[in-house]
Protein backbone atom coordinates (compact mmCIF):
# COMPACT_ATOMS: atom_id res chain seq x y z
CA UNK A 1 11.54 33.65 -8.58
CA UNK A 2 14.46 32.19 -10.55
CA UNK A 3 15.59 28.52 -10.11
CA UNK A 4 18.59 29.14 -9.26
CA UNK A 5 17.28 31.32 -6.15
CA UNK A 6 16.46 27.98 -4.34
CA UNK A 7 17.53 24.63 -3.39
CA UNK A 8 17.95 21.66 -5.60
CA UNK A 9 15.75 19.90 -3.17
CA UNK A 10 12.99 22.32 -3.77
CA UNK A 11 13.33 22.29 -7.62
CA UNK A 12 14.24 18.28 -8.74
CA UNK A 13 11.35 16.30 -9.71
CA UNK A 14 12.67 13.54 -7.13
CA UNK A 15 9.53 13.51 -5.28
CA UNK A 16 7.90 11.09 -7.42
CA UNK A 17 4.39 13.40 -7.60
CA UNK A 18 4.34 12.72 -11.24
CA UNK A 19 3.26 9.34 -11.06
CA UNK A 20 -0.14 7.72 -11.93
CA UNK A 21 -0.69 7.17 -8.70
CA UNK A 22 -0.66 10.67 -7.39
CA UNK A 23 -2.21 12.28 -10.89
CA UNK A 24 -4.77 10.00 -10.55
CA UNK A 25 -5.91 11.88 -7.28
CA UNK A 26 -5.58 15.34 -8.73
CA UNK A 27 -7.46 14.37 -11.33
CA UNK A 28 -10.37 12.74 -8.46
CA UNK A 29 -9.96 16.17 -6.58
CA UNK A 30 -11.26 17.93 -9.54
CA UNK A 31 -14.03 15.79 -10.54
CA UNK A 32 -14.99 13.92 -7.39
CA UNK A 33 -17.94 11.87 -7.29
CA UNK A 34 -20.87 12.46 -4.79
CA UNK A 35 -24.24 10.93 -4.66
CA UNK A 36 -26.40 13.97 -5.08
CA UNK A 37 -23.63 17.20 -6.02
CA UNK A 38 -21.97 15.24 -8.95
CA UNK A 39 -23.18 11.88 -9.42
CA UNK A 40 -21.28 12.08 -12.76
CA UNK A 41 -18.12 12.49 -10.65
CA UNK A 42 -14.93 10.48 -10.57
CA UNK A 43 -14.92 7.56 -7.73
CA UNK A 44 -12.07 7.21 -5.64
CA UNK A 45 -11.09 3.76 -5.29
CA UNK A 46 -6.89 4.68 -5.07
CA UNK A 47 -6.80 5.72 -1.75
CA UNK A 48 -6.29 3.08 0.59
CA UNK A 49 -8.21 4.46 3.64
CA UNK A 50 -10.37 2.39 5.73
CA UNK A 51 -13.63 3.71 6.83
CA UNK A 52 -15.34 0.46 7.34
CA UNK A 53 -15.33 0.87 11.40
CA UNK A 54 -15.60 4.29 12.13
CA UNK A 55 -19.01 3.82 14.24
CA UNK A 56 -17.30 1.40 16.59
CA UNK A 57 -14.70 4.52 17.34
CA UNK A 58 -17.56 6.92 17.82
CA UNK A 59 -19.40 4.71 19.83
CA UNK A 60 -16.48 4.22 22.00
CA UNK A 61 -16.43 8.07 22.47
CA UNK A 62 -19.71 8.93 23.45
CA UNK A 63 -19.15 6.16 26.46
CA UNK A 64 -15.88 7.72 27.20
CA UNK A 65 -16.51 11.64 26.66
CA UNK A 66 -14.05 12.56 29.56
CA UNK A 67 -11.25 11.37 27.44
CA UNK A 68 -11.87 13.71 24.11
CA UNK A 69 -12.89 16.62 26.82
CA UNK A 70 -9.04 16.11 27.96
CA UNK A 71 -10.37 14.88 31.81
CA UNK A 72 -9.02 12.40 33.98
CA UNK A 73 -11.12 11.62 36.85
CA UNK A 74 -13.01 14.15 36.46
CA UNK A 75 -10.30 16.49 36.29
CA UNK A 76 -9.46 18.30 33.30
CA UNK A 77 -5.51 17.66 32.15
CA UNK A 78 -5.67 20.50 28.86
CA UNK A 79 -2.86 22.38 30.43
CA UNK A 80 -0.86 18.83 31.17
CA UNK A 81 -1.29 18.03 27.90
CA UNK A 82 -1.07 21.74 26.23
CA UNK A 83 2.28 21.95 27.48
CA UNK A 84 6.08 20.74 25.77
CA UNK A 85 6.04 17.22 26.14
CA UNK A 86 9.74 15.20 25.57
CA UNK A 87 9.87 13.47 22.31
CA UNK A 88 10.10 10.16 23.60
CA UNK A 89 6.54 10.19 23.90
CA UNK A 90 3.93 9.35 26.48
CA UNK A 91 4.50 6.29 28.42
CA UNK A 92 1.28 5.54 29.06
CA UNK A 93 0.58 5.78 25.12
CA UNK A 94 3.42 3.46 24.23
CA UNK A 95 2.68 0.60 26.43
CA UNK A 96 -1.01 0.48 25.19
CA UNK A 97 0.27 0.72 21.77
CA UNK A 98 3.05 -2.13 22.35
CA UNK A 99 -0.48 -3.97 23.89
CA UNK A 100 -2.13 -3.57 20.56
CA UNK A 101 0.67 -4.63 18.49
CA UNK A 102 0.88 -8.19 20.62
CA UNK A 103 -3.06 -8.67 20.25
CA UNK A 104 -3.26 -8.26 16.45
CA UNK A 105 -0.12 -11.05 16.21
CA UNK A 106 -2.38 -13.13 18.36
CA UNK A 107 -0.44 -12.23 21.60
CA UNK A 108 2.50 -14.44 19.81
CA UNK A 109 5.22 -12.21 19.76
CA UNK A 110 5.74 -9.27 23.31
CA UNK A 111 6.71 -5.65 22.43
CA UNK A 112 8.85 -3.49 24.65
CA UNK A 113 7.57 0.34 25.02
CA UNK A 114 11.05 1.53 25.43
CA UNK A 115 12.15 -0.02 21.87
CA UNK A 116 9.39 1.88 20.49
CA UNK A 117 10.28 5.43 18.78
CA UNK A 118 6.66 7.43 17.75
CA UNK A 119 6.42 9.09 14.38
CA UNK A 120 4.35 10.99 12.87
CA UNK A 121 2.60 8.45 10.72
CA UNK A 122 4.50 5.20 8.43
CA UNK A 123 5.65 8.00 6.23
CA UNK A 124 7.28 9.42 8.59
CA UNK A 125 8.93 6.08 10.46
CA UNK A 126 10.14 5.01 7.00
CA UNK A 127 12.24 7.80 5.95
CA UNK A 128 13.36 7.95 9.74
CA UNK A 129 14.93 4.18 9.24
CA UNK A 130 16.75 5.35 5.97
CA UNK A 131 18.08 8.39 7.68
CA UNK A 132 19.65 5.70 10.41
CA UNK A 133 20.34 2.44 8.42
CA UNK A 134 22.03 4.06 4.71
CA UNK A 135 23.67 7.02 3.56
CA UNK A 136 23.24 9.24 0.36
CA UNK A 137 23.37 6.86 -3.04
CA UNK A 138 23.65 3.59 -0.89
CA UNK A 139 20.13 1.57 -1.21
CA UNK A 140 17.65 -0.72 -0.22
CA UNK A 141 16.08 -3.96 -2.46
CA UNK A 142 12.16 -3.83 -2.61
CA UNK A 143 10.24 -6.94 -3.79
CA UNK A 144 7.35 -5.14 -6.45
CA UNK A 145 5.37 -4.53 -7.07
CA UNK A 146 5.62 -1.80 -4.33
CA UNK A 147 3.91 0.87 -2.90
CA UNK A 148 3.88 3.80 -5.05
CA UNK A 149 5.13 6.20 -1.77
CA UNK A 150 8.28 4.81 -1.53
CA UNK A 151 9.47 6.52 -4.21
CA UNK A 152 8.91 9.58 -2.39
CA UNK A 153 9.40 8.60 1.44
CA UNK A 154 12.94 6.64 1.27
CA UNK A 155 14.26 8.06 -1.63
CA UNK A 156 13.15 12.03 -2.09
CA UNK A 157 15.34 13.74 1.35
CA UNK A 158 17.76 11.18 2.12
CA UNK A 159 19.32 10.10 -1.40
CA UNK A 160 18.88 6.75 -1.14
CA UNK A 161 18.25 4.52 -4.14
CA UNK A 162 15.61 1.31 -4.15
CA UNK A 163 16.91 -1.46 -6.48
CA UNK A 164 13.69 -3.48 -7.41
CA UNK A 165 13.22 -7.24 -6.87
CA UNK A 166 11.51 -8.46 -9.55
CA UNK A 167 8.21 -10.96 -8.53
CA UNK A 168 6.26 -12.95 -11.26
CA UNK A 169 2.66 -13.19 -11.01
CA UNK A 170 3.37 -17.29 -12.29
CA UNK A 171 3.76 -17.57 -8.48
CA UNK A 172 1.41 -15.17 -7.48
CA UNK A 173 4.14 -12.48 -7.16
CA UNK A 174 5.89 -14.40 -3.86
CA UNK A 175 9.51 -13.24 -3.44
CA UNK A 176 12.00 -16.44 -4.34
CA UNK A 177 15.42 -16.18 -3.44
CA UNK A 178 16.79 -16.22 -6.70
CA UNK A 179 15.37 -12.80 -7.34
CA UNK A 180 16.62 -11.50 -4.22
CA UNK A 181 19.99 -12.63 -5.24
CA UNK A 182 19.54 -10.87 -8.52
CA UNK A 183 18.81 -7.63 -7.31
CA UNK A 184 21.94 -7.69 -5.12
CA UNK A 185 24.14 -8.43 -8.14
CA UNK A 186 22.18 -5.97 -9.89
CA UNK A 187 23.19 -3.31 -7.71
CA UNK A 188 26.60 -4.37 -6.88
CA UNK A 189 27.44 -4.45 -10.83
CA UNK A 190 26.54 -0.69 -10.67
CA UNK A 191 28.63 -0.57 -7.77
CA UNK A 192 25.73 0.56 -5.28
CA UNK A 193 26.14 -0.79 -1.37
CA UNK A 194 22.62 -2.35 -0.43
CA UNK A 195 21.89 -1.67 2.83
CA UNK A 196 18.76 -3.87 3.53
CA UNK A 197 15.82 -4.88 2.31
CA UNK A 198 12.53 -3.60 3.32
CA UNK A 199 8.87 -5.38 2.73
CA UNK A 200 5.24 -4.67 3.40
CA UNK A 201 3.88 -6.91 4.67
CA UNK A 202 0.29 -7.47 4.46
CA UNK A 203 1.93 -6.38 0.76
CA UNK A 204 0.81 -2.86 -0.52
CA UNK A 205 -0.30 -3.42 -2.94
CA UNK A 206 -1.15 -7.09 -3.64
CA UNK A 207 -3.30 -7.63 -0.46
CA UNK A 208 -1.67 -10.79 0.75
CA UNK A 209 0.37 -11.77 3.78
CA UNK A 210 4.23 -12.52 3.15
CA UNK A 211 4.89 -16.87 3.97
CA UNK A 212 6.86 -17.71 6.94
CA UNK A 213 9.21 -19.55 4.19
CA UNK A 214 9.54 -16.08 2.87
CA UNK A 215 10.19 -14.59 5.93
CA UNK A 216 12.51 -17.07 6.58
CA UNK A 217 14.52 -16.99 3.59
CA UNK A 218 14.81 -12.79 3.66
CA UNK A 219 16.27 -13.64 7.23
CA UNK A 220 18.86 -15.35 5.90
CA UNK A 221 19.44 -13.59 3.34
CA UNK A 222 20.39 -10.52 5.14
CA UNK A 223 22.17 -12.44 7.86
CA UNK A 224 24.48 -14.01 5.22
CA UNK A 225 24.95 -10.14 3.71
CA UNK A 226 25.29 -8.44 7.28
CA UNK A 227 22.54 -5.98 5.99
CA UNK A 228 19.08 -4.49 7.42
CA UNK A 229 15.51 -5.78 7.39
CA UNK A 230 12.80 -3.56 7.49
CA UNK A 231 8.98 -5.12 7.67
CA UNK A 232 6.14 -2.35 7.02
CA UNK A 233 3.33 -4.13 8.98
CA UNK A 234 1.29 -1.45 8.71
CA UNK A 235 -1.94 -3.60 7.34
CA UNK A 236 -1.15 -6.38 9.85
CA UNK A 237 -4.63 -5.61 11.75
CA UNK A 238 -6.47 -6.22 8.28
CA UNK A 239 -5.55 -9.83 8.03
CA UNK A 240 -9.45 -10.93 7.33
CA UNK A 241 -9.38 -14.54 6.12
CA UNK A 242 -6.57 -17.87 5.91
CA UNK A 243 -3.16 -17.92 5.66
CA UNK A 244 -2.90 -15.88 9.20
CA UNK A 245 -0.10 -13.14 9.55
CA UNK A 246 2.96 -14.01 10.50
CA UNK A 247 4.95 -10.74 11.53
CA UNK A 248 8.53 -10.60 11.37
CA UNK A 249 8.65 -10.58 15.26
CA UNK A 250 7.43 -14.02 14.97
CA UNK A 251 9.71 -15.54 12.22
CA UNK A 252 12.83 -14.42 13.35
CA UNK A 253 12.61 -16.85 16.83
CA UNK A 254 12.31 -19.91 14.57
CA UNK A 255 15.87 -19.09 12.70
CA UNK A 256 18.94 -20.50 14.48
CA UNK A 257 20.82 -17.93 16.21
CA UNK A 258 18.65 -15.23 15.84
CA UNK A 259 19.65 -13.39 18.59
CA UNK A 260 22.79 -12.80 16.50
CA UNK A 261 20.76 -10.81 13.60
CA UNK A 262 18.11 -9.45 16.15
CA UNK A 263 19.61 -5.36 15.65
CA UNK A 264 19.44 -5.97 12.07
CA UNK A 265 15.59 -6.01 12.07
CA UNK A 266 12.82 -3.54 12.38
CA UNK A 267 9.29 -3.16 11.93
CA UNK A 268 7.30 0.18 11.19
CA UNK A 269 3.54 0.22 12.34
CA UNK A 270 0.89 2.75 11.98
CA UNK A 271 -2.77 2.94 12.92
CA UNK A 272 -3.50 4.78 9.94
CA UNK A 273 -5.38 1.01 8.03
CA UNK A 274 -5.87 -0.81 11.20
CA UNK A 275 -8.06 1.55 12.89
CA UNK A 276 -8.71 4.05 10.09
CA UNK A 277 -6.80 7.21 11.56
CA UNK A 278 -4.54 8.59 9.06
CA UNK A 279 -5.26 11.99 9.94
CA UNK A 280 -4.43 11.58 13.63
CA UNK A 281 -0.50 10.37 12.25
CA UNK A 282 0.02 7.94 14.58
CA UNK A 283 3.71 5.98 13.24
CA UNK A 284 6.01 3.68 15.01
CA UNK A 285 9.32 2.38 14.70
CA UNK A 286 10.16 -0.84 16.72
CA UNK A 287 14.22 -1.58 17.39
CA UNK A 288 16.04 -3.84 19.11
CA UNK A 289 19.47 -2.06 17.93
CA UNK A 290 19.70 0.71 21.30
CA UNK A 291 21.60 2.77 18.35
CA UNK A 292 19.11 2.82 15.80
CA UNK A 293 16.23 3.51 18.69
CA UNK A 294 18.24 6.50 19.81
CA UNK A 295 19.14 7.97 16.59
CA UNK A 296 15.47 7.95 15.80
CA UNK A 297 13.75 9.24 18.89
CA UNK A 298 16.14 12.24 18.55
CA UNK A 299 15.18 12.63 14.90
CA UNK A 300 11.46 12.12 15.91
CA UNK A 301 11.64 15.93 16.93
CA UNK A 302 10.84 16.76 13.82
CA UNK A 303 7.35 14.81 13.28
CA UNK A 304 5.93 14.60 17.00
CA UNK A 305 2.56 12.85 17.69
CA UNK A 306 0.47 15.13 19.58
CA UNK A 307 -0.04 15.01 23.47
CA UNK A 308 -4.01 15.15 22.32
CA UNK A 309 -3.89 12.38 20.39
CA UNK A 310 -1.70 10.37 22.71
CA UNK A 311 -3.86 11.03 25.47
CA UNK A 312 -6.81 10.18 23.88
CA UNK A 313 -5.25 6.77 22.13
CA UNK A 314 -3.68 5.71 24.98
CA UNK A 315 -7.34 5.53 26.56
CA UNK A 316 -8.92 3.81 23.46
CA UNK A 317 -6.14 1.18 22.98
CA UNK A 318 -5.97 0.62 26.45
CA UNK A 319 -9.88 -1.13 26.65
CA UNK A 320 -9.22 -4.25 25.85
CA UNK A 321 -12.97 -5.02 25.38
CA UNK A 322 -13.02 -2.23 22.55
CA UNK A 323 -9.97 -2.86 21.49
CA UNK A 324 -11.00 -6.91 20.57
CA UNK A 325 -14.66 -5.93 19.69
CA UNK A 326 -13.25 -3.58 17.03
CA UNK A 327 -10.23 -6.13 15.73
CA UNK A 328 -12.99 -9.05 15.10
CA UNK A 329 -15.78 -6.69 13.74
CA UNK A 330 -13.24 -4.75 11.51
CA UNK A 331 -12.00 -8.03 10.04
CA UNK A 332 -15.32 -9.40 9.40
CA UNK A 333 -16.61 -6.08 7.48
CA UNK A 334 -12.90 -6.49 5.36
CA UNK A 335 -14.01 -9.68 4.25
CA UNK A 336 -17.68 -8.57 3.50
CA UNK A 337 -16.54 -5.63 1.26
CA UNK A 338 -13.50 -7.75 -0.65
CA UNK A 339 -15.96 -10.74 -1.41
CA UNK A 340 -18.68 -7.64 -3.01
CA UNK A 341 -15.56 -6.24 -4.77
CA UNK A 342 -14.66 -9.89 -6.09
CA UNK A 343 -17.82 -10.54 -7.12
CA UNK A 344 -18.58 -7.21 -9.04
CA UNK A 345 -15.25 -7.82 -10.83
CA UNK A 346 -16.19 -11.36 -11.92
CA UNK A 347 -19.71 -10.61 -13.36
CA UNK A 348 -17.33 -7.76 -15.37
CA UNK A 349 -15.26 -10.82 -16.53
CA UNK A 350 -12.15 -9.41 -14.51
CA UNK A 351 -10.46 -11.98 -12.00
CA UNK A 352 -7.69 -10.45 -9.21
CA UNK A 353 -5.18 -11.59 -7.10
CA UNK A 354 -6.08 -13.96 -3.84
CA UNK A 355 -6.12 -11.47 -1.40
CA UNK A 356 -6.25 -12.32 2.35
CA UNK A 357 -5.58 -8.53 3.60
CA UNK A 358 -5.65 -5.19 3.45
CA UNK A 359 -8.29 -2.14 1.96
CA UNK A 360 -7.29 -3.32 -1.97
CA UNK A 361 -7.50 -5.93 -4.84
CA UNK A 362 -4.80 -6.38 -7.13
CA UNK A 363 -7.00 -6.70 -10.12
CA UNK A 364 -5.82 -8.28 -13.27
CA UNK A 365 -7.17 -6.43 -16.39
CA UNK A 366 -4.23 -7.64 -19.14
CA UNK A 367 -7.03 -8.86 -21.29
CA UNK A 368 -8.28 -5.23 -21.97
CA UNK A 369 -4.99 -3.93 -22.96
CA UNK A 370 -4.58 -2.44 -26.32
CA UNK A 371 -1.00 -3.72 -26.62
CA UNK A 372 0.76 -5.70 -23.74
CA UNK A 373 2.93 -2.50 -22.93
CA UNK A 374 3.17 0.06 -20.37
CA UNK A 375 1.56 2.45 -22.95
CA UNK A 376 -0.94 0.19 -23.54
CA UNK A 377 -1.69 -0.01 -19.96
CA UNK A 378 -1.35 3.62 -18.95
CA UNK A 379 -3.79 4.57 -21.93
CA UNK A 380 -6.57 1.62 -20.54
CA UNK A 381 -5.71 3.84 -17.18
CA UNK A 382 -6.77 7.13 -19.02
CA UNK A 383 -10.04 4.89 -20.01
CA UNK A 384 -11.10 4.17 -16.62
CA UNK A 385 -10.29 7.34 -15.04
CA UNK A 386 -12.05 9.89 -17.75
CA UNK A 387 -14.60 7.54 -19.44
CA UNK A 388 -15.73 5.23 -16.72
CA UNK A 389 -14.88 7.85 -13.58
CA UNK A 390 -13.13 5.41 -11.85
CA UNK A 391 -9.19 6.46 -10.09
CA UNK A 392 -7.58 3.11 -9.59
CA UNK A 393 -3.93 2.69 -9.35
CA UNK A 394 -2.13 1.55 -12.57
CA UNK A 395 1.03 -1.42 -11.98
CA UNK A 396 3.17 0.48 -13.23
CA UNK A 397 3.04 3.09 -11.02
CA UNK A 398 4.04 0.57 -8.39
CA UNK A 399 6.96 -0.90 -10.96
CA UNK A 400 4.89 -4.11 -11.90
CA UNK A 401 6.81 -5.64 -14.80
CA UNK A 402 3.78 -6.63 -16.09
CA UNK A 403 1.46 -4.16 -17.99
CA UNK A 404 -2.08 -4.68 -17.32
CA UNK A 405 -2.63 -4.86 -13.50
CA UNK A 406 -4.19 -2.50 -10.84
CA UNK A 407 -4.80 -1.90 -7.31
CA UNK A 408 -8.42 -1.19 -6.35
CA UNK A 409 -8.98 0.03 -3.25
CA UNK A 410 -12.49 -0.90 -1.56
CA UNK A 411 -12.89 0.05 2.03
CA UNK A 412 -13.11 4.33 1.93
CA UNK A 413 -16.34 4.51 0.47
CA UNK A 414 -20.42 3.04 1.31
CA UNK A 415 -21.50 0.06 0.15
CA UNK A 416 -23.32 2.21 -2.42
CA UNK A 417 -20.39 4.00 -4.33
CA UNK A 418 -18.60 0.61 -4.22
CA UNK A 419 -21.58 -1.27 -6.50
CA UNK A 420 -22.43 2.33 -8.12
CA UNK A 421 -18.28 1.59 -9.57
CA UNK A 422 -19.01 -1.83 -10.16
CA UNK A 423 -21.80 -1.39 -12.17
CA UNK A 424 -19.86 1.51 -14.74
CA UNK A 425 -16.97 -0.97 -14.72
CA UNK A 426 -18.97 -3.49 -16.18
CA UNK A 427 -20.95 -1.35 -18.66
CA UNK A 428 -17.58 -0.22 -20.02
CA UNK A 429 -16.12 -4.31 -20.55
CA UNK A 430 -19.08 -5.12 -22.14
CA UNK A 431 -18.92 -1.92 -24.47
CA UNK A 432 -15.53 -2.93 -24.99
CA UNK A 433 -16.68 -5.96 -26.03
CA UNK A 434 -19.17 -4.62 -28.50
CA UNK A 435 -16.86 -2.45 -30.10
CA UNK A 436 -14.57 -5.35 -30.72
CA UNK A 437 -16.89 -7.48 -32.03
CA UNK A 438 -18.14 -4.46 -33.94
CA UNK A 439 -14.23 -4.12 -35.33
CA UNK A 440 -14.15 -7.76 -35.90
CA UNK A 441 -17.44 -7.86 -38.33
CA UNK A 442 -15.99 -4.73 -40.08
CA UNK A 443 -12.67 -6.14 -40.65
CA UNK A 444 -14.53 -9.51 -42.23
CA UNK A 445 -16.52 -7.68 -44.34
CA UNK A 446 -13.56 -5.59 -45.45
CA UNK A 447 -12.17 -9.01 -45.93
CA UNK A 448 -14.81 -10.18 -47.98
CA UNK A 449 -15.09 -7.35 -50.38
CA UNK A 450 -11.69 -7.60 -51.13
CA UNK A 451 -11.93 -11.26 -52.00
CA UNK A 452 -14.83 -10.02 -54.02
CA UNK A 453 -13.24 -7.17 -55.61
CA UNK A 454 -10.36 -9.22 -56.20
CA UNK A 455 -12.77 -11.70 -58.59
CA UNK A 456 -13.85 -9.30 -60.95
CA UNK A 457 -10.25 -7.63 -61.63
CA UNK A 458 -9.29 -7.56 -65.28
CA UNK A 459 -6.16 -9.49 -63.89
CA UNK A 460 -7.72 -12.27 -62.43
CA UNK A 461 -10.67 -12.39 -65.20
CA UNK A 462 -7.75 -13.09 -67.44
CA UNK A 463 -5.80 -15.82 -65.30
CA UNK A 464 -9.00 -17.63 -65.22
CA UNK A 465 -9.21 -17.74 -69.13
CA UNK A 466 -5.15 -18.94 -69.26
């Protein structure tokens, strides 16, 4: 079919798919590693799935078997549930979710079901808030590094542009509000209207928890500028070890007057990382603007959560002795698995990020660049992904200014895979190694012939004789 038979949208290469990030799992899908089929096989470590808990889930289900048999007292509810259900979504559902949300925070913050609008996973939530909060060309500032996906969910279908606000790892990549402020005048010398700013926070993809000074300072920020704050707390149930989360819920009661900025703010939540369901696409939105929360509940009609899965959550979330069991046990196991991942990098000689949170290291690898440039960095990428069989998640594809990082993901696979990829890492530094000490001798010796060579030249025979 020709081109021009079809839709811009369907033909511009907007959607970002080209990137590292997602060739890097085309290129696992091929090749993927398994223990006995292809123990040769590339190991996935750039998906950020956790799979860390999934027994405390099944265990909950075999004591609760009425719920995934779609019963109620006994009584089966398939037809209640098999049936149109409004988009606003399942009461019941949202004020266990709203339940969960409060518990994670430490019960510090209250959420109200009926500011709540369900979505068919973050994705989903996040492209919903650009829909309501910016138009076409108009965009949004984004500390980076960022999550890869962005480029695809707020910018692909609605036209809106990210302006990047640039963080420095000689703070540890924490967003200062001089860099904020440079972003804005970025974009207003290009004569683009920002419309907000949005975070993650736990940060995809550095693995640590935004400060409360941060927090504060964005608040201000987009108080001064009459603009939108959106916090992506998607990873705030991840939170394993010191400084504690502080969600955005939180932070905004301790700034004066905050009741005046209080429709400017939003939060999108999934339990696709806190309780490992990505496939079930569980989303949320949470609103205080009435507008906002009624734009997107009517646009939620186009990415419903299932009355299944609703059903069935709503009874999970809804035990609070499962629902604190699994919080405590998940964070423990977090902690467990990024201490092995920390340690497997440091006997490679590779030091990260301090991570507090999330499925993912930020792993600093500048010292086995080539050359300290984006080439340099996507060609170590090429490295680890063919030669080693290892997909991480290159900085560049999350628009780190600084060549030579990654994000290593270490919660979606056993204990096993995870040392199996810490073990080839290491072989390959150490060959690395070899070779350039190998390169090193040769170059000396080349060195020293020529100083040799040089001696017994008829022209310096001669200037010795002057």
């Amino acid at each position: 079919m020709k081109q021009s038979q079809l839709s811009t949208k369907a033909t511009c290469n907007s959607h970002g798919q080209d990137s590292s990030y997602f060739l890097g799992w085309e290129e696992y899908e091929k090749n993927p590693y398994d223990e006995i089929r292809n123990p040769e096989g590339i190991i996935q470590m750039g998906l950020a799935e956790n799979q860390l808990s999934f027994d405390i889930i099944e265990e909950w289900l075999k004591e609760n078997p009425d719920v995934a048999l779609f019963k109620r007292d006994n009584v089966s509810v398939f037809r209640e549930l098999a049936l149109f259900q409004d988009y606003h979504g399942m009461p019941a559902f949202k004020e266990s979710l709203a339940e969960f949300m409060s518990l994670i925070r430490g019960n510090k913050v209250r959420f109200d079901p009926n500011k709540l609008v369900l979505t068919a996973g973050a994705t989903s939530a996040n492209e919903t808030l650009m829909f309501c909060l910016a138009d076409p060309r108009e965009a949004f500032l984004l500390p980076t590094p960022y999550y890869p996906g962005f480029d695809r969910d707020l910018k692909w279908r609605t036209g809106v542009e990210i302006i990047p606000i640039h963080c420095s790892s000689s703070n540890g990549f924490q967003i200062t509000e001089t860099a904020v402020e440079d972003a804005y005048k970025r974009a207003q010398k290009r004569n683009v209207k920002v419309k907000g700013v949005l975070i993650t926070n736990p940060s995809n993809p550095l693995g640590t928890t935004v400060s409360r000074s941060e927090l504060h300072m964005l608040l201000r920020f987009v108080a001064a500028k009459g603009i939108h704050l959106i916090s992506d707390e998607i990873y705030s149930g991840t939170v394993f070890d010191s400084p504690a989360f502080v969600s955005i819920s939180e932070a905004i009661t301790e700034i004066e007057n905050y009741n005046k900025i209080l429709d400017q703010v939003h939060i999108v939540y999934s339990l696709s990382k806190d309780l490992g369901l990505p496939g079930f696409r569980i989303g949320a939105i949470y609103s205080c603007n009435e507008t906002v929360v009624a734009a997107a509940t009517k646009m939620s009609s186009f990415g419903l959560v299932s009355s299944q899965t609703q059903h069935l959550l709503a009874a999970m979330l809804s035990d609070e002795k499962f629902t604190k069991k699994y919080i405590s046990e998940n964070h423990k196991r977090l902690k467990e698995r990024y201490d092995m991942l920390v340690s497997g990098l440091g006997d490679a000689g590779i030091q990260c990020l301090d991570s507090n949170a999330a499925l993912f290291c930020w792993v600093d690898m500048r010292h086995l660049l080539s050359s300290k440039t984006k080439e340099g960095e996507i060609k170590l990428w090429k490295k680890i992904l063919y030669e080693v069989g290892l997909n991480v998640s290159p900085g560049s594809s999350c628009h780190c200014t600084e060549p030579g990082w990654f994000r290593v993901c270490f919660a979606n696979m056993s204990q096993e895979t995870l040392e199996l990829a810490m073990y080839r890492l290491k072989a390959f530094v150490d060959s690395s190694k070899q070779s350039k000490v190998c390169c090193k001798s040769v170059r000396e010796s080349m060195k020293s012939l020529s100083k040799w060579v040089f001696r017994l030249s008829p022209s310096h025979c001669d200037e010795s004789n002057r």
